[in-house]
Structure formats: C-alpha cells, structure tokens
C-alpha atoms as a PDB file:
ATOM      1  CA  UNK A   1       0.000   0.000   0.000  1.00  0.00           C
ATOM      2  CA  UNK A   2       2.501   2.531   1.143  1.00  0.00           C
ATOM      3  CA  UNK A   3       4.340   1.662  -2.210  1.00  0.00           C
ATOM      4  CA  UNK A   4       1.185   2.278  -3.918  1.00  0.00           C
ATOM      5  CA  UNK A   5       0.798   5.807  -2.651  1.00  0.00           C
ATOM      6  CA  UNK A   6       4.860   6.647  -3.059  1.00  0.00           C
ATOM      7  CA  UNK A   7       4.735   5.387  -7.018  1.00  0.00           C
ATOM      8  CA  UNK A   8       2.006   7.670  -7.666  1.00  0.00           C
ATOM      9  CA  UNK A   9       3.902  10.437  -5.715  1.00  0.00           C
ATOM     10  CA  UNK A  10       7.177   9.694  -7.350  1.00  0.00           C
ATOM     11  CA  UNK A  11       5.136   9.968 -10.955  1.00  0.00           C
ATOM     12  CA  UNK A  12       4.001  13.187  -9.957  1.00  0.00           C
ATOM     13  CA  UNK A  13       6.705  14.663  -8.963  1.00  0.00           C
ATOM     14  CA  UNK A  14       9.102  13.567 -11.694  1.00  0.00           C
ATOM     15  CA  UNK A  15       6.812  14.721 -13.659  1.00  0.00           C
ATOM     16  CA  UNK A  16       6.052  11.717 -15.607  1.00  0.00           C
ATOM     17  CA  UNK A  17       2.282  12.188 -15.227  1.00  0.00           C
ATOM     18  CA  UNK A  18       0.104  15.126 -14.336  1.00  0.00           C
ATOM     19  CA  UNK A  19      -2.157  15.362 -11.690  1.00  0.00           C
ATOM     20  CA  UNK A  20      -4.490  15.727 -14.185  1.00  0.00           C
ATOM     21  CA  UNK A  21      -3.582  12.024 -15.682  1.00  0.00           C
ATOM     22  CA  UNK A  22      -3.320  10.624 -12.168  1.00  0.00           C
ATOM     23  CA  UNK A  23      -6.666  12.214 -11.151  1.00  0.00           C
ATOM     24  CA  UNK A  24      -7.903  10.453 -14.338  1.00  0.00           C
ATOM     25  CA  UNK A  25      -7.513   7.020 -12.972  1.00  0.00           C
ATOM     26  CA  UNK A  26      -9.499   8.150  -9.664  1.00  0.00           C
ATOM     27  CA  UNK A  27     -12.421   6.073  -9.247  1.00  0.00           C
ATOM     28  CA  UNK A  28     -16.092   7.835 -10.197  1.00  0.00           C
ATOM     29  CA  UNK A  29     -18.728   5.911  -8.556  1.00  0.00           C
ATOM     30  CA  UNK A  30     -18.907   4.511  -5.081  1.00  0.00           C
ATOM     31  CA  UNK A  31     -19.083   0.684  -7.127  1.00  0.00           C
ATOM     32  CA  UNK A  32     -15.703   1.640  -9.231  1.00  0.00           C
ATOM     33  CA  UNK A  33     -14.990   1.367  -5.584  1.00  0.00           C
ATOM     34  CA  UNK A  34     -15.964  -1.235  -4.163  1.00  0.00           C
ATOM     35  CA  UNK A  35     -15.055  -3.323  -7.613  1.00  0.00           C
ATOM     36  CA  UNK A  36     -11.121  -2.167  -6.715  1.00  0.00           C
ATOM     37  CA  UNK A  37     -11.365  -2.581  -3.183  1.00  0.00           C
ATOM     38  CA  UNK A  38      -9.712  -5.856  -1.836  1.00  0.00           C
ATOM     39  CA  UNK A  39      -7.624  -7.941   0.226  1.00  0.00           C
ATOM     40  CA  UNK A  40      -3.726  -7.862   0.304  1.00  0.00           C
ATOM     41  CA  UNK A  41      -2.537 -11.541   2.537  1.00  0.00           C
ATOM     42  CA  UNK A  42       0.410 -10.545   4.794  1.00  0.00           C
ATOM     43  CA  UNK A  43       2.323 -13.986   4.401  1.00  0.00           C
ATOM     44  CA  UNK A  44       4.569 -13.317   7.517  1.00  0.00           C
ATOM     45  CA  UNK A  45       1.385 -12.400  10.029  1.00  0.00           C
ATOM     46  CA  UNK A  46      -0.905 -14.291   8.399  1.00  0.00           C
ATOM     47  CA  UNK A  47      -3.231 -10.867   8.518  1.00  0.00           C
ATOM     48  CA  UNK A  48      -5.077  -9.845   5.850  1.00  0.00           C
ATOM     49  CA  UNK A  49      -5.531  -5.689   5.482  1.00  0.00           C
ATOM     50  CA  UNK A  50      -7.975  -4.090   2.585  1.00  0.00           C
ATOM     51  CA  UNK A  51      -6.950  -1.377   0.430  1.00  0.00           C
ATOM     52  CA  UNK A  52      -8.975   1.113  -1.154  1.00  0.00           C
ATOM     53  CA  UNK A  53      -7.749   2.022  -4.718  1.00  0.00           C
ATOM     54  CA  UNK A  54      -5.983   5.789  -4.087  1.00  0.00           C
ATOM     55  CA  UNK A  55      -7.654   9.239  -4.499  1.00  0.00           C
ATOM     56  CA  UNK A  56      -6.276  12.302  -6.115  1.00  0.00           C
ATOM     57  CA  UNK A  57      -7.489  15.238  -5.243  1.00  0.00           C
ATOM     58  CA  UNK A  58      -5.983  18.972  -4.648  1.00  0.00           C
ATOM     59  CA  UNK A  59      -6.807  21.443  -1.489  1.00  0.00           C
ATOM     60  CA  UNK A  60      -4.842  25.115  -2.578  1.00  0.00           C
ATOM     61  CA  UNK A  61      -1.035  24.392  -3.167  1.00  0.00           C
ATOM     62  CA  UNK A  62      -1.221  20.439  -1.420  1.00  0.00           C
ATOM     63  CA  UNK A  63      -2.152  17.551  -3.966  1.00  0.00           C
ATOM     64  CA  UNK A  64      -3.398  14.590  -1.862  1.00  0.00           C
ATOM     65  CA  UNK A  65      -3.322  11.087  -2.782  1.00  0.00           C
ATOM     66  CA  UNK A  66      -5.942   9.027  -0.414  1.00  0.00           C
ATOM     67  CA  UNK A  67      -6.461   5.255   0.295  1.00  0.00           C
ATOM     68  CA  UNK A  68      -8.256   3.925   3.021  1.00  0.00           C
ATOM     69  CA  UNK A  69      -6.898   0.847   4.835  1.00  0.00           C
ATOM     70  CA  UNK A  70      -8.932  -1.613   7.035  1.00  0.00           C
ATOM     71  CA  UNK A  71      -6.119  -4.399   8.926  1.00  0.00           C
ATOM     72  CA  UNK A  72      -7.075  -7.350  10.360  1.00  0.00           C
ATOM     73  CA  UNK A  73      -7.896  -5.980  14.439  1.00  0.00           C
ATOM     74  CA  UNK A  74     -10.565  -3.474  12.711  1.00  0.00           C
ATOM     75  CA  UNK A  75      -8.725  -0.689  12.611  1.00  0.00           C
ATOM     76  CA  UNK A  76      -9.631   1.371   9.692  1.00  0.00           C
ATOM     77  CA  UNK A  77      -6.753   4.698   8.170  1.00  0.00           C
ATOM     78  CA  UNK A  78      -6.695   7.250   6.000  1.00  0.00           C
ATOM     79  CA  UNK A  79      -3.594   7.159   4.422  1.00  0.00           C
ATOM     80  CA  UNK A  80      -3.084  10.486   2.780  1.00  0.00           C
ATOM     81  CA  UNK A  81       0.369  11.378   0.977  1.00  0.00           C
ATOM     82  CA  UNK A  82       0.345  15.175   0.799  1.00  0.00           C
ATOM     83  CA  UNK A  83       2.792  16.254  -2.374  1.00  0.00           C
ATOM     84  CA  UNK A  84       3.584  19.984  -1.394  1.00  0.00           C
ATOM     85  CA  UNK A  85       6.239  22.747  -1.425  1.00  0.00           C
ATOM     86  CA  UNK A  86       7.358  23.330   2.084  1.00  0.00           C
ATOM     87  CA  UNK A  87       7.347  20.951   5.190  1.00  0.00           C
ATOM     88  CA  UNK A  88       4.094  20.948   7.100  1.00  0.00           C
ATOM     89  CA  UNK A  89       5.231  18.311   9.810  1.00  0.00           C
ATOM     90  CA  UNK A  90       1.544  17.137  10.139  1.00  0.00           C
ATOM     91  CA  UNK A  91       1.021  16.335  13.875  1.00  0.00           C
ATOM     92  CA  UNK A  92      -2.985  15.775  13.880  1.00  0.00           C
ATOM     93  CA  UNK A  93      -5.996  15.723  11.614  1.00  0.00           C
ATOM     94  CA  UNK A  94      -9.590  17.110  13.048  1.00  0.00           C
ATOM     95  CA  UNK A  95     -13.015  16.348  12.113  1.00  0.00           C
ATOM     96  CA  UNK A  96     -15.842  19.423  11.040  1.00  0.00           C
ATOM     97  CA  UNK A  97     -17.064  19.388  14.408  1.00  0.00           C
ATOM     98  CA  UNK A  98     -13.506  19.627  16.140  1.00  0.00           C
ATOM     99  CA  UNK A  99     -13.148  16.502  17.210  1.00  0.00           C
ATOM    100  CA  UNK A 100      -9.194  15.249  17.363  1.00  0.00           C
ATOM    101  CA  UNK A 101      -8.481  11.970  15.378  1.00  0.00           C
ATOM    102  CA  UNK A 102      -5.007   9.959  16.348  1.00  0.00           C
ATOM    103  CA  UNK A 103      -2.965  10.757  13.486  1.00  0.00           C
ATOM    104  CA  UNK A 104       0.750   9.243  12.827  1.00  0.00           C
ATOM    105  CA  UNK A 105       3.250  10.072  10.281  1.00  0.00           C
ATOM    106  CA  UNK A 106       4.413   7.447   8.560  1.00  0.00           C
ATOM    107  CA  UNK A 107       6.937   8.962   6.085  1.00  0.00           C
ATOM    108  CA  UNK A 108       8.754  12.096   4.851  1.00  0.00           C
ATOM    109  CA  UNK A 109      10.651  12.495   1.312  1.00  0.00           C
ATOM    110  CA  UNK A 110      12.344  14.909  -0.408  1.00  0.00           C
ATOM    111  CA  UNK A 111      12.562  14.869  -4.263  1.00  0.00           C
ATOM    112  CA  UNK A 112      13.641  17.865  -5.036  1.00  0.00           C
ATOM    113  CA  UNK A 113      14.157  21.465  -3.651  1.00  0.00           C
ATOM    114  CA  UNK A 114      10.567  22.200  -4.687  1.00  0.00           C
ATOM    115  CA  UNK A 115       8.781  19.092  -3.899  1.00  0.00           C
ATOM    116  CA  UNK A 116       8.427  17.762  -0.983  1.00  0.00           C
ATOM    117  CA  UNK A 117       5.888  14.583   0.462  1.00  0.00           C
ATOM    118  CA  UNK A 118       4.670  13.645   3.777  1.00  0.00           C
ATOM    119  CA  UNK A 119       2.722  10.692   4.542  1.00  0.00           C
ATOM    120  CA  UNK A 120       0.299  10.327   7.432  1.00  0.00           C
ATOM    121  CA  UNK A 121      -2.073   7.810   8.884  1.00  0.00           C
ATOM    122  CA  UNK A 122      -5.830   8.952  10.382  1.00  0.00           C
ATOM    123  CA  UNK A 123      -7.375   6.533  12.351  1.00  0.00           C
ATOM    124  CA  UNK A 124     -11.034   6.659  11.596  1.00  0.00           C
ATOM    125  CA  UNK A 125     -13.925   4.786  13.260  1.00  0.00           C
ATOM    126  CA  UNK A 126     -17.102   2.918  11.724  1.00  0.00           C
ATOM    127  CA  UNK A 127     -19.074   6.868  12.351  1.00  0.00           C
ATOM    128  CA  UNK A 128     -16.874   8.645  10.636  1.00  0.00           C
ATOM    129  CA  UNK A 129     -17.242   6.687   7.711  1.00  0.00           C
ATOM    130  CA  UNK A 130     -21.176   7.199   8.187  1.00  0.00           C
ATOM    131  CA  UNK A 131     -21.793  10.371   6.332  1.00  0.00           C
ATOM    132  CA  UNK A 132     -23.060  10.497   2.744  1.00  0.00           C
ATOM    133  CA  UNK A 133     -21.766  13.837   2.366  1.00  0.00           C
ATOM    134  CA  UNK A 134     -18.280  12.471   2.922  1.00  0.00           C
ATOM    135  CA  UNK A 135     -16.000  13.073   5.504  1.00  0.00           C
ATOM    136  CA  UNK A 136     -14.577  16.700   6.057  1.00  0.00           C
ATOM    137  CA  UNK A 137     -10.908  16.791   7.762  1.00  0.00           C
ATOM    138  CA  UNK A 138      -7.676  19.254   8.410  1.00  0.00           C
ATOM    139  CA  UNK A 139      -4.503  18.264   8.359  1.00  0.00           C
ATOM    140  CA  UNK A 140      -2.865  20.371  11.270  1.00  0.00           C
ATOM    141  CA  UNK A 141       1.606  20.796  11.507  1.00  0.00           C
ATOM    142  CA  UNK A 142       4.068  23.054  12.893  1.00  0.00           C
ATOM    143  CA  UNK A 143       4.356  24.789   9.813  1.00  0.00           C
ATOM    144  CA  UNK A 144       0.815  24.090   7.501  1.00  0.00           C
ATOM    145  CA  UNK A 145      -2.097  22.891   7.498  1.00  0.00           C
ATOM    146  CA  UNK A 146      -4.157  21.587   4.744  1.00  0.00           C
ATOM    147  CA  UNK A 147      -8.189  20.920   5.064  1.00  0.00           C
ATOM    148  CA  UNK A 148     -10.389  18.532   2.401  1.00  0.00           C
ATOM    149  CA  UNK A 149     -13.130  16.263   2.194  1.00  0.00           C
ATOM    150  CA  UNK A 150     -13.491  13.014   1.514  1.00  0.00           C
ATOM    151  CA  UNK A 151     -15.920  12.275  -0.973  1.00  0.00           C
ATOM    152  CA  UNK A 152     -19.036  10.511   0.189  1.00  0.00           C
ATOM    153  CA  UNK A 153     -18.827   8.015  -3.113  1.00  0.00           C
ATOM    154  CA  UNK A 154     -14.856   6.665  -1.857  1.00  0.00           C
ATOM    155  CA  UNK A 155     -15.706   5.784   1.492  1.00  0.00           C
ATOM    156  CA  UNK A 156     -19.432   4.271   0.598  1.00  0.00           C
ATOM    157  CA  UNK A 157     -17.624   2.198  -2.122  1.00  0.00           C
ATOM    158  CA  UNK A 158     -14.465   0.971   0.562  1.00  0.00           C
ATOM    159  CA  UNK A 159     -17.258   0.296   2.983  1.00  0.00           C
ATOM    160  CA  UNK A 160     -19.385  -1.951   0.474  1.00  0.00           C
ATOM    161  CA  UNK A 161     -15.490  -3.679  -0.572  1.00  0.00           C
ATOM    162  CA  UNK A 162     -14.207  -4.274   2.832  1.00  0.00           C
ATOM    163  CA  UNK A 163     -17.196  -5.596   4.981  1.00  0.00           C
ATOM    164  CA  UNK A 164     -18.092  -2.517   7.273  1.00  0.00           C
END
C-alpha cells in the first residue's frame, strides 16, 4: 500500500504524469470502488488488510493522494500522501465538528528542492465513515495545514469492498 501511494507520488513529482492524468484514474462511482477494493494476505502475520484504490485530489497548493486501509484488528486509516512545497510536519488531523483523530506520520521524502511529500495515517472509526456527504478533515503541523473532504462516493464504495 505505502508503495502504492509513493509510485504515484514519485510519478508526480518527476513529472512523468500530471495530476491531471493521475486524477484520471481516480475512481467515479462509489461501485468503481468497491469493484477495486480488496484484500492484500500478509504472508509473515498471516493478517489480511484491505486497500482502497488511491484518491487524487488537490486542497490550494497540497495535492493529496488518499487510500483507506482496514487491517485485520478493525482498525480502519486514511492514508493520505500530501505532495507539497514546504514541510508541514503534520502532527494531527480534526473532524468538522472539532473533534481530534489519532494521526501518525508514517513517512517524509524529499525529491527535489521544490517538492516535498509527507505521509500520514488517520485513524477513523465505523461513524466517521457514516456520512453520505463524505468526511470533512484538516490536516494540522508546525508549519501548515491543509483541510479537504473526503468524498461521500470513496468511502461508501471501501465500505461496500471491505465488509463494514
């Protein structure tokens, strides 16, 4: 998964593709979903996790490239590369009504002096993934912060794949 998110990041940046091209491949309906949402076996655990295909999507100068993740205990993330300019050092995302979600980062990368990636995990629970509307979050760091919403369709179509 994490490789997922980083090749699609790494063709961004190098500027193989365009977000345009990547956003292209983003699934349209909440079954284009569910149809690409699926197991991955962990042969070392014996776990099995679900993967969401990614989403593309851009919030001012951040693109954001989104997967949600359910692993074996139930835990369900939001994995959310953020392609940017400048270090935000996320530290916590927040829900529309204020509420504080455990966040983690997972990764940092530099690619060049312009482009820079951080990767960060959201733990969500089954309510958050309850709203049609989608689910509205900011990304909060030291030095940005980045707000979006994730559409209604994505997270209908993950629940449908995965079993929630």
């Amino acid at each position: 998964m994490k490789s997922t998110l980083a090749f699609f990041a790494g063709l961004l940046l190098a500027g193989c593709v365009s977000i345009q091209q990547i956003r292209d491949e983003n699934p349209k309906t909440a079954a284009e979903v569910t149809a690409r949402t699926g197991p991955n076996q962990d042969k070392f655990s014996n776990g099995k996790t679900i993967f969401s295909p990614t989403f593309v999507m851009t919030s001012g100068k951040v693109h954001l490239i989104l997967s949600l993740v359910k692993f074996d205990d139930g835990e369900i993330s939001l994995r959310c590369v953020a392609v940017q300019s400048e270090w935000a050092f996320y530290e916590f995302a927040s829900t529309l009504g204020g509420r504080v979600l455990p966040t983690r980062a997972l990764d940092r990368q530099v690619f060049s002096a312009e482009v820079l990636n951080e990767t960060v995990a959201v733990t969500l629970t089954k309510n958050d993934l309850a709203n049609p509307e989608g689910l509205p979050l900011k990304l909060f760091g030291k030095r940005g912060q980045v707000e979006f919403t994730v559409p209604g369709f994505f997270i209908e179509g993950f629940r449908l794949g995965a079993g929630i």
